[in-house]
PDB file of N, CA and C in Angstrom:
ATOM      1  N   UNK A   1       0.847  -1.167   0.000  1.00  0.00           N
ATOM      2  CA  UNK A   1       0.000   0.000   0.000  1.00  0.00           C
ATOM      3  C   UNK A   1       0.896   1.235   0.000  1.00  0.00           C
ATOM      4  N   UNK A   2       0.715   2.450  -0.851  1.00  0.00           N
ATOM      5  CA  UNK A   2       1.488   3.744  -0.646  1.00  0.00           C
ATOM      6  C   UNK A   2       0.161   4.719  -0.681  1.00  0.00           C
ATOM      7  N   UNK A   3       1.159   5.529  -0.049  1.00  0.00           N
ATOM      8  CA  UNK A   3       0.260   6.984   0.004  1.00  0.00           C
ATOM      9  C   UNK A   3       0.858   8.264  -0.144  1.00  0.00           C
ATOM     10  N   UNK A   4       0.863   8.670  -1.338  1.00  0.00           N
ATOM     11  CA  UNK A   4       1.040  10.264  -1.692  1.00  0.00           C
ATOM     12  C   UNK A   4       0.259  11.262  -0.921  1.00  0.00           C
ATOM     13  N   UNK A   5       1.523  12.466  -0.481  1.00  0.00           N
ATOM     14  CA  UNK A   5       1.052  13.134   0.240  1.00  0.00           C
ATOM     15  C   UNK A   5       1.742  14.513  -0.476  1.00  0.00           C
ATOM     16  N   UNK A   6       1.263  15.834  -0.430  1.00  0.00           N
ATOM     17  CA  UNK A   6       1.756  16.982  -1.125  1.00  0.00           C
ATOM     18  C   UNK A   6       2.424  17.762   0.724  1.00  0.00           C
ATOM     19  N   UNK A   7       2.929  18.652  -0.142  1.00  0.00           N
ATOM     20  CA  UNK A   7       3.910  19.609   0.470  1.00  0.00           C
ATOM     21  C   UNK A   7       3.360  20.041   2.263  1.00  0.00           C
ATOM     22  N   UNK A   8       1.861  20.395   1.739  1.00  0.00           N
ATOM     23  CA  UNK A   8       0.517  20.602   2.998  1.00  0.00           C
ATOM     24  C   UNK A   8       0.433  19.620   3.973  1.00  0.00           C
ATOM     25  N   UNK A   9       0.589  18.387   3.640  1.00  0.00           N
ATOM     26  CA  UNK A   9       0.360  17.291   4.262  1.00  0.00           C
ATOM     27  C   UNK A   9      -1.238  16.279   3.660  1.00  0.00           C
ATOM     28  N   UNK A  10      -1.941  17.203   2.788  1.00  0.00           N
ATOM     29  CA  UNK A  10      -3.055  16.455   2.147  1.00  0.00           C
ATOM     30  C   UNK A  10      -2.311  15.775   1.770  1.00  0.00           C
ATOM     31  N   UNK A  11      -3.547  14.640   1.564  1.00  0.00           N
ATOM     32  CA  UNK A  11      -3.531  12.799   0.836  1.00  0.00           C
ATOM     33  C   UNK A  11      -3.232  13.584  -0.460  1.00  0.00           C
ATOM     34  N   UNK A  12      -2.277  12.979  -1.846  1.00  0.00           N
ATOM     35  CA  UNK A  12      -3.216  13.155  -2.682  1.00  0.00           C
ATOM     36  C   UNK A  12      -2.902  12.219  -3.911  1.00  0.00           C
ATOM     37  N   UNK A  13      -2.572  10.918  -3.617  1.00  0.00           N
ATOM     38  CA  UNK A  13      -3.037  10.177  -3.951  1.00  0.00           C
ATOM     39  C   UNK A  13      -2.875   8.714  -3.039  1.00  0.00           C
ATOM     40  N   UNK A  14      -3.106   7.647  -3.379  1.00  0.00           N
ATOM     41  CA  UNK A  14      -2.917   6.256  -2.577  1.00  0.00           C
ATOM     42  C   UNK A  14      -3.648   4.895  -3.221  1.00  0.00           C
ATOM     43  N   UNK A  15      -2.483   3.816  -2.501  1.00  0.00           N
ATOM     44  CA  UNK A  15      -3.837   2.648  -3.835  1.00  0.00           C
ATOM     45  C   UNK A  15      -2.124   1.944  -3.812  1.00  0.00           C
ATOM     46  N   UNK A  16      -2.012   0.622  -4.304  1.00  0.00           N
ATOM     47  CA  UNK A  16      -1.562  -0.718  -3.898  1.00  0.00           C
ATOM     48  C   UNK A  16      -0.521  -0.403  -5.440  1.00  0.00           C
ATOM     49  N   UNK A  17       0.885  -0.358  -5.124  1.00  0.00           N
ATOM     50  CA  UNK A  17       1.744  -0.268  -6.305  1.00  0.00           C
ATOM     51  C   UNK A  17       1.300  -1.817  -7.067  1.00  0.00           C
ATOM     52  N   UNK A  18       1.686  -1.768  -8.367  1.00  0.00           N
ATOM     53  CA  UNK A  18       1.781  -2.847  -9.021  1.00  0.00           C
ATOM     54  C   UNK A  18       2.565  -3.280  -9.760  1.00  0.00           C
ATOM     55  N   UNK A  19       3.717  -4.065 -10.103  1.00  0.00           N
ATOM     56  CA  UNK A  19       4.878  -4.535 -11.245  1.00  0.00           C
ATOM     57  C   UNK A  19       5.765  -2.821 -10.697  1.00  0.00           C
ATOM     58  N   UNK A  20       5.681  -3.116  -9.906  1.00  0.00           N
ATOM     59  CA  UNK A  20       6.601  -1.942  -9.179  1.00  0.00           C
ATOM     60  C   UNK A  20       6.408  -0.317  -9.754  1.00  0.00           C
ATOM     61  N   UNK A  21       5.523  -0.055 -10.085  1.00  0.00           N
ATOM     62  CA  UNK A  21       5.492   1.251 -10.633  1.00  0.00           C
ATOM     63  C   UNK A  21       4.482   1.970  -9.900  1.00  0.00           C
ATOM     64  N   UNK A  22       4.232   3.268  -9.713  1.00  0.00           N
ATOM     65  CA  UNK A  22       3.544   4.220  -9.212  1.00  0.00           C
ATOM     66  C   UNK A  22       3.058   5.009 -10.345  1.00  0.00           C
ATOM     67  N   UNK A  23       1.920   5.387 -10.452  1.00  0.00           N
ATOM     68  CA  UNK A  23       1.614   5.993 -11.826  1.00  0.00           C
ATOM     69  C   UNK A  23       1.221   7.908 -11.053  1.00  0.00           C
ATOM     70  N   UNK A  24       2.129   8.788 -11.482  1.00  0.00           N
ATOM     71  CA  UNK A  24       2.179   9.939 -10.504  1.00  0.00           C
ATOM     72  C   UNK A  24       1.421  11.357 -11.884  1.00  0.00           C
ATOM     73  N   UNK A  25       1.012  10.691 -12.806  1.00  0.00           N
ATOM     74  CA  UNK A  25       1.341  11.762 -14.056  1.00  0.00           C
ATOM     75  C   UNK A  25      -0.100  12.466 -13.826  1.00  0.00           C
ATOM     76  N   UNK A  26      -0.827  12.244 -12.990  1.00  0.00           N
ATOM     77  CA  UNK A  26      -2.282  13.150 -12.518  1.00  0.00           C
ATOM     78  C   UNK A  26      -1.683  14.307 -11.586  1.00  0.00           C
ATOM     79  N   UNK A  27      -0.896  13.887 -10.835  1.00  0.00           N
ATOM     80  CA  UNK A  27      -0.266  14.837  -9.729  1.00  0.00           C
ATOM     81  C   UNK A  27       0.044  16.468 -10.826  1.00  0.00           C
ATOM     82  N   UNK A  28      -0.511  17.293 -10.109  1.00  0.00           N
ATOM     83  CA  UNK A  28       0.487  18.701 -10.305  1.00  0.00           C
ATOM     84  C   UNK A  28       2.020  19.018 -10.044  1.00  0.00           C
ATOM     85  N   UNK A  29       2.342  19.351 -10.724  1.00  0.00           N
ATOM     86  CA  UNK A  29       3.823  19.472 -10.443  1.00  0.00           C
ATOM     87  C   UNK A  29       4.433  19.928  -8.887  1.00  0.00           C
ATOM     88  N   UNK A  30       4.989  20.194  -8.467  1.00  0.00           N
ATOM     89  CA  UNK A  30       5.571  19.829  -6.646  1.00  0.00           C
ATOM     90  C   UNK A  30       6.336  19.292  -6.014  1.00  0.00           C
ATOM     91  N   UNK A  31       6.289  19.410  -4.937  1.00  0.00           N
ATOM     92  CA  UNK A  31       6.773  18.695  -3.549  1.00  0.00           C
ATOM     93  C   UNK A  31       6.439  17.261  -3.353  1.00  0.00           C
ATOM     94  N   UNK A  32       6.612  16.470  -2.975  1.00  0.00           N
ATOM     95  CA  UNK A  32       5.809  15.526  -2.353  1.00  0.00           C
ATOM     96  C   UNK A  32       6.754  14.206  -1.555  1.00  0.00           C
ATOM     97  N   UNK A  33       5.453  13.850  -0.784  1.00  0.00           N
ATOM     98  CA  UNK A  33       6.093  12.357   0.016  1.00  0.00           C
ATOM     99  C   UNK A  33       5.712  11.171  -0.027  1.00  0.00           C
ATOM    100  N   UNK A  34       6.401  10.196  -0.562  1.00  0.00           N
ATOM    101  CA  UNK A  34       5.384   8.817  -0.306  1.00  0.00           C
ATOM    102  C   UNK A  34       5.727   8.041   0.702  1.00  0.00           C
ATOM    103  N   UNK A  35       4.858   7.188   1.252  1.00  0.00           N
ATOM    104  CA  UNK A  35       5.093   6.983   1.980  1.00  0.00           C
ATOM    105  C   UNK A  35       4.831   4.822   1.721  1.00  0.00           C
ATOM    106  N   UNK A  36       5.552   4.043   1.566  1.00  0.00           N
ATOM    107  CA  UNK A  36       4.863   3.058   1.005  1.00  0.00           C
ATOM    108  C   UNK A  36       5.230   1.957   2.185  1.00  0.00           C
ATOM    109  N   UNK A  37       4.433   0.836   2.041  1.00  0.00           N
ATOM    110  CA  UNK A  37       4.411   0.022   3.249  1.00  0.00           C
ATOM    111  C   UNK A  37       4.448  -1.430   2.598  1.00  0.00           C
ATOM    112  N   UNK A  38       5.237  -2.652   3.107  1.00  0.00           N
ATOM    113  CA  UNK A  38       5.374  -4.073   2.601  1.00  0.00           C
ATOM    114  C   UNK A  38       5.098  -4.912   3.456  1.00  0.00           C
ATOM    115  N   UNK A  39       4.624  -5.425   3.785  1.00  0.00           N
ATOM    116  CA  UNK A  39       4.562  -6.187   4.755  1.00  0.00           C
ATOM    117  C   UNK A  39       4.989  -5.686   6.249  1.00  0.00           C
ATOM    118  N   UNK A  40       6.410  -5.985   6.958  1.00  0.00           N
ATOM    119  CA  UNK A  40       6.292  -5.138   8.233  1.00  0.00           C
ATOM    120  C   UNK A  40       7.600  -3.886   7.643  1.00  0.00           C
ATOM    121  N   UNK A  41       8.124  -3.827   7.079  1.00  0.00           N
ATOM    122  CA  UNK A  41       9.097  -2.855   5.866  1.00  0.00           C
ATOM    123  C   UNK A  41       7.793  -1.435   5.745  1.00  0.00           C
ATOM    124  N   UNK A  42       8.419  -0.160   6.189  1.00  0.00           N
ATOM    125  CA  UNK A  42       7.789   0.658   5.820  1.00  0.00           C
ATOM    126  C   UNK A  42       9.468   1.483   4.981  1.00  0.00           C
ATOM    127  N   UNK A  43       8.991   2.105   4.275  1.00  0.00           N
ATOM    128  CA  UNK A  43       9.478   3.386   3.013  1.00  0.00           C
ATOM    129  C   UNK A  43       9.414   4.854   2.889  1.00  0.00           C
ATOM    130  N   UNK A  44      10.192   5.195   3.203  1.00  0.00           N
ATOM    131  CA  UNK A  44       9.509   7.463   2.586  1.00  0.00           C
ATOM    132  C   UNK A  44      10.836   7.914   1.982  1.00  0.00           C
ATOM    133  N   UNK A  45      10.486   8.618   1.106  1.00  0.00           N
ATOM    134  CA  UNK A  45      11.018   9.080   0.156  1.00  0.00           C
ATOM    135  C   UNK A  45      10.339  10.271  -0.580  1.00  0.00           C
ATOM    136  N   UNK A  46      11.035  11.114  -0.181  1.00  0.00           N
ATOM    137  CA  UNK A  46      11.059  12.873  -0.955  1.00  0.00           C
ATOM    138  C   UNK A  46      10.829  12.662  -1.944  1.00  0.00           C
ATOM    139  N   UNK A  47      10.006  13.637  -3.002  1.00  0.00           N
ATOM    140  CA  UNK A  47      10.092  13.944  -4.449  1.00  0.00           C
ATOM    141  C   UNK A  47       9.919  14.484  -5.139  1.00  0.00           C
ATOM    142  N   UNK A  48      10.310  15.358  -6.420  1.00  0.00           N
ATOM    143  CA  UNK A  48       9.512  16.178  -6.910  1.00  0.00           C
ATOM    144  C   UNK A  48       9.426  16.025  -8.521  1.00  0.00           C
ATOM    145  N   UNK A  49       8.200  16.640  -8.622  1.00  0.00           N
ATOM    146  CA  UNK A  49       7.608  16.273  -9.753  1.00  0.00           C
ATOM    147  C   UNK A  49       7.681  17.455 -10.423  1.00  0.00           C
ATOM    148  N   UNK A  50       8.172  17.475 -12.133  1.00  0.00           N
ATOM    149  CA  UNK A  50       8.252  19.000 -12.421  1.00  0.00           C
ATOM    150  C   UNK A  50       7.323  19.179 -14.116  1.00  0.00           C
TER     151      UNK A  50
END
């Protein structure tokens, strides 16, 4: 499970990666954080989208 989050801290997006990809191309350009989770393995990682 991951969850996109913008600069504010709103959700703004989330939903179960698949064949390892994140599909981000709805997002507005920005800041952002994901935050993704595997089993007991959690993930975050900065990013920006331009």
């Amino acid at each position: 499970m991951y969850y996109i989050f913008d600069i504010t801290g709103k959700a703004a997006l989330r939903g179960s990666a698949s064949a390892n990809r994140i599909e981000v191309a709805t997002l507005p350009p920005g800041s952002y954080m994901l935050h993704f989770s595997q089993g007991k393995a959690a993930y975050h990682l900065k990013f920006i989208k331009k």
